[in-house]
Protein backbone atom coordinates (compact mmCIF):
# COMPACT_ATOMS: atom_id res chain seq x y z
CA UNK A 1 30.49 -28.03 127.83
CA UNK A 2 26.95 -26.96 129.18
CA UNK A 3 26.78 -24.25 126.35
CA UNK A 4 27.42 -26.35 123.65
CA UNK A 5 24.75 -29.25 124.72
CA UNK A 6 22.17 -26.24 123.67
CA UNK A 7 23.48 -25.33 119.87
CA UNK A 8 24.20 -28.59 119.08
CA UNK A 9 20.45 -29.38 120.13
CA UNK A 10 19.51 -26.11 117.80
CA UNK A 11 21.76 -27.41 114.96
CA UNK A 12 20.14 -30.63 114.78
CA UNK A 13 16.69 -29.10 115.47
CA UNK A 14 17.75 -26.93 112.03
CA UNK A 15 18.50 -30.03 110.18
CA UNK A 16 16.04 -32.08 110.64
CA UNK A 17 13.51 -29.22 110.25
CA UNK A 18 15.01 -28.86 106.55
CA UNK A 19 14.89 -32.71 105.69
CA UNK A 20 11.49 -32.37 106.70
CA UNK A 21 10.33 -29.15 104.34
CA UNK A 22 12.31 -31.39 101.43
CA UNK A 23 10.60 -34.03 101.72
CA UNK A 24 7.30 -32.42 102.36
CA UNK A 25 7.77 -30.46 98.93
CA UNK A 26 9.18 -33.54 97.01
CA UNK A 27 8.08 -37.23 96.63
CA UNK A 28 10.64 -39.75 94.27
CA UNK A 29 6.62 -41.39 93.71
CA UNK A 30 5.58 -38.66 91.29
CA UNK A 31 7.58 -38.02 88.02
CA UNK A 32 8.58 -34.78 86.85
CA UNK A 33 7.43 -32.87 83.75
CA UNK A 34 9.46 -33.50 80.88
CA UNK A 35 9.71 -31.50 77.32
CA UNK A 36 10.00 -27.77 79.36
CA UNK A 37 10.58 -25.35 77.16
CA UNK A 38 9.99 -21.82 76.63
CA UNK A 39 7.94 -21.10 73.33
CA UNK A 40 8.10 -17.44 72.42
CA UNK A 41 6.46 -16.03 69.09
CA UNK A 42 6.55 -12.74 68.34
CA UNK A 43 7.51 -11.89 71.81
CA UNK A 44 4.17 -13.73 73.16
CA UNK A 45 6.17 -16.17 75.50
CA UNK A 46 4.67 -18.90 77.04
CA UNK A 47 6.00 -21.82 78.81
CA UNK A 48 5.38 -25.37 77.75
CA UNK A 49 5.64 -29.31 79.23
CA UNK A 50 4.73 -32.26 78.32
CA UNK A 51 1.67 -34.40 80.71
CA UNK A 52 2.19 -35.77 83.76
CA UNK A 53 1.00 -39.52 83.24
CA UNK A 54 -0.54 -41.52 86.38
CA UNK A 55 -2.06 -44.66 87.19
CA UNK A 56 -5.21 -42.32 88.97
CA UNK A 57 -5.84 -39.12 89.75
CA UNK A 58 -6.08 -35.40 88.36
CA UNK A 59 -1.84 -34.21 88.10
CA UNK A 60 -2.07 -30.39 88.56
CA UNK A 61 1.06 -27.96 87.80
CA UNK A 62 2.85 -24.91 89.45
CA UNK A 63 5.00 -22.64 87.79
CA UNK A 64 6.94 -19.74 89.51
CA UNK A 65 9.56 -17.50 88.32
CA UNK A 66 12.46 -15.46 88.36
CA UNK A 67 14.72 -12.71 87.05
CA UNK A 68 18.68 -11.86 86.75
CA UNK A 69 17.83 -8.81 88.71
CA UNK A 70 15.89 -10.47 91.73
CA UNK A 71 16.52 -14.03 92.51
CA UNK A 72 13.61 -14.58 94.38
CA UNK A 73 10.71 -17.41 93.43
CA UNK A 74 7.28 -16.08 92.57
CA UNK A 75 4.23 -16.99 91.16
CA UNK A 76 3.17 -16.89 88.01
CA UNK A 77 -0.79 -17.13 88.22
CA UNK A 78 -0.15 -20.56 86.87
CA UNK A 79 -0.67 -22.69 90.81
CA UNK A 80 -2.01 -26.21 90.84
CA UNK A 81 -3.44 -25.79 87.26
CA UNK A 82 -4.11 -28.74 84.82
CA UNK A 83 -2.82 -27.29 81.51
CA UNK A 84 0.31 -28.35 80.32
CA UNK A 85 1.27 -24.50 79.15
CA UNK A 86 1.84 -21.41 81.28
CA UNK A 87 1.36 -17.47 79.56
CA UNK A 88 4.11 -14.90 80.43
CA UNK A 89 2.25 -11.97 82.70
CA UNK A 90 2.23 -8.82 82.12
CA UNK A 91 5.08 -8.12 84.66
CA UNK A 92 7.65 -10.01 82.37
CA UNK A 93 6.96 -8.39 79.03
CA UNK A 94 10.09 -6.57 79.08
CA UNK A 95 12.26 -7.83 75.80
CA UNK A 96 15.46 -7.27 77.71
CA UNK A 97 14.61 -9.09 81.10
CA UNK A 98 16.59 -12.41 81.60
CA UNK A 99 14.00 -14.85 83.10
CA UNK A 100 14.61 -18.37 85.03
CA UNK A 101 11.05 -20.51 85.24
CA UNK A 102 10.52 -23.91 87.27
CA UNK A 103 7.38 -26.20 87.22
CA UNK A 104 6.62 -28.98 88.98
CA UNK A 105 3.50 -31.69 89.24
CA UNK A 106 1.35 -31.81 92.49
CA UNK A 107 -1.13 -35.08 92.92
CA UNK A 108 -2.53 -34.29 95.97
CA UNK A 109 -0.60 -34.04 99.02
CA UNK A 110 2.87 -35.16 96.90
CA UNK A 111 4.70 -33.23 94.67
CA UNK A 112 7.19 -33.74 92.33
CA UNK A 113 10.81 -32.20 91.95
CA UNK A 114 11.08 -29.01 90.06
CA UNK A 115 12.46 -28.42 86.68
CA UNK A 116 13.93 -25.51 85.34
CA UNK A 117 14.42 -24.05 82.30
CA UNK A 118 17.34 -21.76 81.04
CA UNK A 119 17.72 -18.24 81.59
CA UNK A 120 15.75 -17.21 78.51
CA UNK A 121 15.82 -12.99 76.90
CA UNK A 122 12.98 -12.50 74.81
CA UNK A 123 14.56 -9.80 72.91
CA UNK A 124 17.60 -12.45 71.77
CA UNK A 125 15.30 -16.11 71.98
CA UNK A 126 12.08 -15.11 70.47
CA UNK A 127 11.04 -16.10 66.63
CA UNK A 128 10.36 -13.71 64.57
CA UNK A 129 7.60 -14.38 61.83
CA UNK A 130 6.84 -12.93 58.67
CA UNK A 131 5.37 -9.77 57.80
CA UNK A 132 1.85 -10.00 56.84
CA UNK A 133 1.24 -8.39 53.09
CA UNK A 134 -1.80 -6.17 52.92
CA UNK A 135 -1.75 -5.22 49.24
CA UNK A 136 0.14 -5.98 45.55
CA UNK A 137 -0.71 -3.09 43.16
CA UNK A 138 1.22 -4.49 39.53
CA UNK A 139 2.10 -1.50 36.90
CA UNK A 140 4.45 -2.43 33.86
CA UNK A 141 7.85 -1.88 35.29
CA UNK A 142 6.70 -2.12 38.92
CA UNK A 143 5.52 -4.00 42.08
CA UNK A 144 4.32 -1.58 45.11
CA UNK A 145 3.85 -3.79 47.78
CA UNK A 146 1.85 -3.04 51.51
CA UNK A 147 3.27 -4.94 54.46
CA UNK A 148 2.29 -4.86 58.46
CA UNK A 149 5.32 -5.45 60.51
CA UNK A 150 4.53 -8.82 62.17
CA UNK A 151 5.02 -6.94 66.17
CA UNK A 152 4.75 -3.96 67.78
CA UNK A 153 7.96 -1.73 68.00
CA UNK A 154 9.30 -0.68 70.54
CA UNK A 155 11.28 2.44 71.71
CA UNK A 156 15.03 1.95 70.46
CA UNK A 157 13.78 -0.78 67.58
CA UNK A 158 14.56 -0.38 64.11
CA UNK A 159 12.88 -2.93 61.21
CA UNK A 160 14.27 -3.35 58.37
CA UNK A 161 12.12 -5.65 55.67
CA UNK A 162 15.05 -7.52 53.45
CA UNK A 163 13.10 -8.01 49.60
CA UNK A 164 13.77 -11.17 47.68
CA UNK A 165 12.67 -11.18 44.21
CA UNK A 166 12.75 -13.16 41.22
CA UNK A 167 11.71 -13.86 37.39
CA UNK A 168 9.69 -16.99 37.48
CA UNK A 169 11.76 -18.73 34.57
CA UNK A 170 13.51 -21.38 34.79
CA UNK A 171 16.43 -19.74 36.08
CA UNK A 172 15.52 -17.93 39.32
CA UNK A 173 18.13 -15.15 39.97
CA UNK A 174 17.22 -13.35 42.69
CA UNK A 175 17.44 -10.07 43.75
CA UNK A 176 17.61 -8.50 47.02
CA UNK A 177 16.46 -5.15 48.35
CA UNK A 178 16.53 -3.46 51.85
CA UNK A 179 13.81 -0.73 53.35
CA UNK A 180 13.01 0.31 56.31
CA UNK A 181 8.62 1.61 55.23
CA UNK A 182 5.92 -0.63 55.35
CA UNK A 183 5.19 0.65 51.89
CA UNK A 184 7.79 0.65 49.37
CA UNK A 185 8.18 -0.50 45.13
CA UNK A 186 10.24 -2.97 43.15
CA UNK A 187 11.23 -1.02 40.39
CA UNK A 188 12.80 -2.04 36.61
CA UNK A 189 10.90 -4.67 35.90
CA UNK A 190 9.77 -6.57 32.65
CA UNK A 191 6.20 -5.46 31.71
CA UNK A 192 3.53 -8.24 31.18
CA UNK A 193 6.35 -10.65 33.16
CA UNK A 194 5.14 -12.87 36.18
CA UNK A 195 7.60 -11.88 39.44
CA UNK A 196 7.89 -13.82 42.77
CA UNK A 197 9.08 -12.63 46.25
CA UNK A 198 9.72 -13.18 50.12
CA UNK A 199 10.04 -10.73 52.86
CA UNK A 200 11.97 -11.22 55.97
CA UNK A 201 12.35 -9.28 58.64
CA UNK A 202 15.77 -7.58 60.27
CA UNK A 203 14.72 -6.50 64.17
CA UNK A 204 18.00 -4.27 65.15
CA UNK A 205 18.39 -3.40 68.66
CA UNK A 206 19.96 -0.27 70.59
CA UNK A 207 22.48 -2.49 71.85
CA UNK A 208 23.25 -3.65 67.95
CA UNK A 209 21.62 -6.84 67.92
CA UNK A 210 20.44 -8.55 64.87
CA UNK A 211 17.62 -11.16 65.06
CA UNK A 212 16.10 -11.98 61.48
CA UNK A 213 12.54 -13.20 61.20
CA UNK A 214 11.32 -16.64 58.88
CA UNK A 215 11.02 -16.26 55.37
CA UNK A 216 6.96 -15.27 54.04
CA UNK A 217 5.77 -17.79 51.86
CA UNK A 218 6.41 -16.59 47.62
CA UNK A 219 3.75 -14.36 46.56
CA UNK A 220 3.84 -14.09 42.77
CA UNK A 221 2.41 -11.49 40.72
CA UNK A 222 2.36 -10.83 36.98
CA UNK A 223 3.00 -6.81 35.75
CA UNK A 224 1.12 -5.06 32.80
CA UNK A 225 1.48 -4.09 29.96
CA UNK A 226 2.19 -0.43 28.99
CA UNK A 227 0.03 1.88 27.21
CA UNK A 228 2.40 2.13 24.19
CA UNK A 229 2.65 -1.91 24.25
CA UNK A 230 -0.81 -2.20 24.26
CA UNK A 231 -1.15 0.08 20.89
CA UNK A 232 1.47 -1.60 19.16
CA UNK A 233 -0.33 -4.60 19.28
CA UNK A 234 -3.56 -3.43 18.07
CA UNK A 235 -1.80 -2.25 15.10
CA UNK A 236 -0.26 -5.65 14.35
CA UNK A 237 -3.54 -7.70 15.09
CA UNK A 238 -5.26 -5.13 12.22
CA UNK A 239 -2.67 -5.33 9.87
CA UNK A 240 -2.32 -8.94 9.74
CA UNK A 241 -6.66 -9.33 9.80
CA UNK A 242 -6.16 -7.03 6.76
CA UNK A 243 -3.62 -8.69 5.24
CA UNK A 244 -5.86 -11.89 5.79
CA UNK A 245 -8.86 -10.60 4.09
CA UNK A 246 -6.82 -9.49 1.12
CA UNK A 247 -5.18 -13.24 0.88
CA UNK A 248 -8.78 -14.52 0.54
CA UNK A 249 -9.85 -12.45 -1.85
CA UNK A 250 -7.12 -12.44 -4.57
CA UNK A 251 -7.49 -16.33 -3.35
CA UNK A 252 -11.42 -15.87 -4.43
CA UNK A 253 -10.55 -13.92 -7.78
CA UNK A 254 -8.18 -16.52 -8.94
CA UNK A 255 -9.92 -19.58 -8.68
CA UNK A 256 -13.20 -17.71 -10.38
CA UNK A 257 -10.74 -16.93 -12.57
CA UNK A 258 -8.75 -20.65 -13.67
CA UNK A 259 -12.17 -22.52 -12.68
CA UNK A 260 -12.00 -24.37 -16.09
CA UNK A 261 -8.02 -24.95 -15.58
CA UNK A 262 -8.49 -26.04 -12.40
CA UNK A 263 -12.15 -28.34 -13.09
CA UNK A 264 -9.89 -30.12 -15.74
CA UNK A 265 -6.64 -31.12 -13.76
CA UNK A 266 -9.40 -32.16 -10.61
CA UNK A 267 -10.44 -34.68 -13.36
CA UNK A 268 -10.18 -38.52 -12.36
CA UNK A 269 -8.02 -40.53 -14.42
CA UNK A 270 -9.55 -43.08 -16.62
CA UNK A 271 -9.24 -46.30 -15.61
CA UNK A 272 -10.04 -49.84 -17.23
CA UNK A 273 -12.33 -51.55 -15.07
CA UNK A 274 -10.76 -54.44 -12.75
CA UNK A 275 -12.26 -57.41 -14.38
CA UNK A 276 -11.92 -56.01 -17.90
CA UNK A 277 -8.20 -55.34 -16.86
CA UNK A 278 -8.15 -59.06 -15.46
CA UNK A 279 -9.71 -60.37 -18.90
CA UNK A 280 -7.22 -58.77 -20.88
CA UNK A 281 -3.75 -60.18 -18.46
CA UNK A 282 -5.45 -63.88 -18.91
CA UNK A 283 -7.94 -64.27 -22.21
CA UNK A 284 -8.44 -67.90 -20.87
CA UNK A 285 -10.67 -66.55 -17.75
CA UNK A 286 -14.57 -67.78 -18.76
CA UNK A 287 -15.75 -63.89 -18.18
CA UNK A 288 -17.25 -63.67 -21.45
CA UNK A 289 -19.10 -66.71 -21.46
CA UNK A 290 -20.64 -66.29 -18.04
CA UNK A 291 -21.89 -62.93 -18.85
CA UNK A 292 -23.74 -64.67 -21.61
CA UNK A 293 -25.09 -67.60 -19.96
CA UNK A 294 -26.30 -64.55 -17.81
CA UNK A 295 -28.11 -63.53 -20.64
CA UNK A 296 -29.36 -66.11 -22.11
CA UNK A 297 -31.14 -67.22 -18.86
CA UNK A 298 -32.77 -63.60 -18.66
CA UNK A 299 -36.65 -63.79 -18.98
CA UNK A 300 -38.27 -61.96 -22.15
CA UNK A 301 -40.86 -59.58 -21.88
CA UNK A 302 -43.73 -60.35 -24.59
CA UNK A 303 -45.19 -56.53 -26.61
CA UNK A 304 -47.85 -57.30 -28.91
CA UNK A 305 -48.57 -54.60 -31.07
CA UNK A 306 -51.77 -54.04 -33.26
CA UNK A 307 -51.69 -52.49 -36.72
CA UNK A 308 -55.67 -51.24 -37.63
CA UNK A 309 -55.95 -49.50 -40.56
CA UNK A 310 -58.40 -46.32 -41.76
CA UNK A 311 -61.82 -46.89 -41.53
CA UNK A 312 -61.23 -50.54 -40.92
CA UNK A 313 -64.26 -52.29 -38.88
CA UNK A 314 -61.40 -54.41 -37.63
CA UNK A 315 -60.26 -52.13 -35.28
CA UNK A 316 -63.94 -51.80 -34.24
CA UNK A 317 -64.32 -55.76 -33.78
CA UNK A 318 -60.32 -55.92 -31.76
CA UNK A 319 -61.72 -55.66 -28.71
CA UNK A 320 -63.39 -58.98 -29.60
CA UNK A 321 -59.82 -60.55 -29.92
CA UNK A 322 -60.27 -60.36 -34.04
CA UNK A 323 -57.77 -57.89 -34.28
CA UNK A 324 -54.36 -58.78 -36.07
CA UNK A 325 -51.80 -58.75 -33.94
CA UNK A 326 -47.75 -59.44 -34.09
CA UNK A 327 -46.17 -60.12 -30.78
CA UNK A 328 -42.13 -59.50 -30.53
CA UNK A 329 -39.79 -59.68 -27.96
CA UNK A 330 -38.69 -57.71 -26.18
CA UNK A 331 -35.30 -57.45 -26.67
CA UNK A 332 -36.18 -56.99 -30.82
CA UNK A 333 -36.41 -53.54 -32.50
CA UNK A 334 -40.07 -52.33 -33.09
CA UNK A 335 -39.97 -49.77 -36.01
């Protein structure tokens, strides 16, 4: 009895030591982060959580981590900080490395309870993106295309770039090639033909796994035309702007030639005039007589002419008003 007084005293001593470190670390008064996740691009891994909101006060985060081959806590660089987003070190940039992370939100003395994500493997988690393309160069049958692979390989990684092309028609049958350069063609192609295409990539592993990469955005490009082409065409534009200037000029020579035919038929009809042609459907229409009254009620003009004969001194003495004068009208014939 005497020996167990003392290790039930160390027992309880244990205990309440450990209820004390819990609640030391963790407070039910400050929420969690929320939204952890790792983001990994590329293999440039980060982790990421949503913000910590309070009523007052500055929320500052710790992350630590750990591996599948040492499960042990440790920092990450990333203690008490007030980003919402935590870089991978240098120390966990191997591709094959299974890695546990936990982060939690301090606010002075209280903290909150951890989180943790799950065991994440870059080399089998990570997106892959698009190759970036460095150069088109078009020919008539051909596209040779330039890519940079969108990482750096590593030892035991093989790349392969999978080729989507198409006619941009209507109807867009693609195509699909497979290469392992950086620099490779699309052969048989249409010459003077617009082509589109995407580029994925194929990341294959030593221990045979397959991760593909996103789709690039289309990139379309048109190919030329081919020497022969080209001279063929020449040769069609001249004969037809020869043919043209010999339509012209038979078209010249024969109008020179029927001008009279052709100034006859361009002739206008003759034609009655309208209110002849109305006279003659309906006699009883007072046409006539208006034109008359017309004339009737048109002023004269007065010509007086003077007749002087040789050697007259009548003439002499006219401008003295004895001259003999006849007046007419003049609407009267002067003869």
């Amino acid at each position: 009895m005497p020996c167990r007084a003392p290790l039930l005293s160390l027992l309880l001593f244990l205990l309440l030591g450990s209820l004390r470190a819990s609640g030391a670390e963790s407070s039910p008064h400050l929420p969690a982060p929320k939204d952890v996740m790792v983001y990994s691009y590329n293999f440039r891994s980060s982790l990421r959580w949503s913000p910590v909101k309070v009523d007052r006060g500055l929320v500052l985060y710790t992350v630590h981590f750990k591996t599948g081959a040492f499960n042990q806590w440790d920092e990450m660089n990333c203690t008490r900080i007030t980003q919402t987003e935590c870089s991978f070190p240098w120390s966990l940039k191997e591709r094959r490395w299974t890695v546990v992370l936990r982060v939690r939100a301090e606010l002075g003395q209280v903290t909150s309870d951890w989180v943790e994500t799950d065991p994440f493997v870059a080399e089998r988690n990570t997106t892959i993106g698009p190759p970036k393309v460095n150069s088109v160069t078009e020919s008539s049958d051909s596209l040779l295309i330039s890519v940079t692979p969108p990482f750096g390989s590593e030892a035991g990684d093989f790349l392969q770039y999978h080729v989507s092309y198409w006619e941009n028609t209507t109807s867009t049958t693609k195509k699909v090639i497979k290469t392992s350069s950086t620099l490779f063609k699309i052969k048989s192609l249409k010459e003077w033909t617009l082509y589109c295409f995407e580029i994925q990539v194929e990341l294959m592993t030593h221990s045979d796994l397959h991760l593909f990469g996103l789709q690039s955005i289309p990139e379309c490009y048109r190919t030329k035309i081919s020497e022969a082409t080209r001279a063929g065409y020449i040769v069609l534009i001249f004969v037809l702007v020869l043919l043209f200037v010999n339509l012209v000029a038979v078209g010249l020579f024969l109008l020179w030639r029927h001008h009279k035919t052709i100034k006859y038929w361009s002739r206008p009809p003759l034609e009655i005039p309208s209110h002849f042609e109305e006279y003659l459907k309906d006699p009883s229409m007072p046409v006539l007589e208006v034109l008359d009254n017309y004339a009737e009620d048109d002023p004269h003009d007065s010509l007086s002419v003077v007749f002087c004969g040789e050697g007259s001194q009548a003439c002499g003495s006219s401008l003295d008003g004895q001259a003999h004068s006849h007046t007419i009208s003049s609407d009267s014939e002067v003869t």
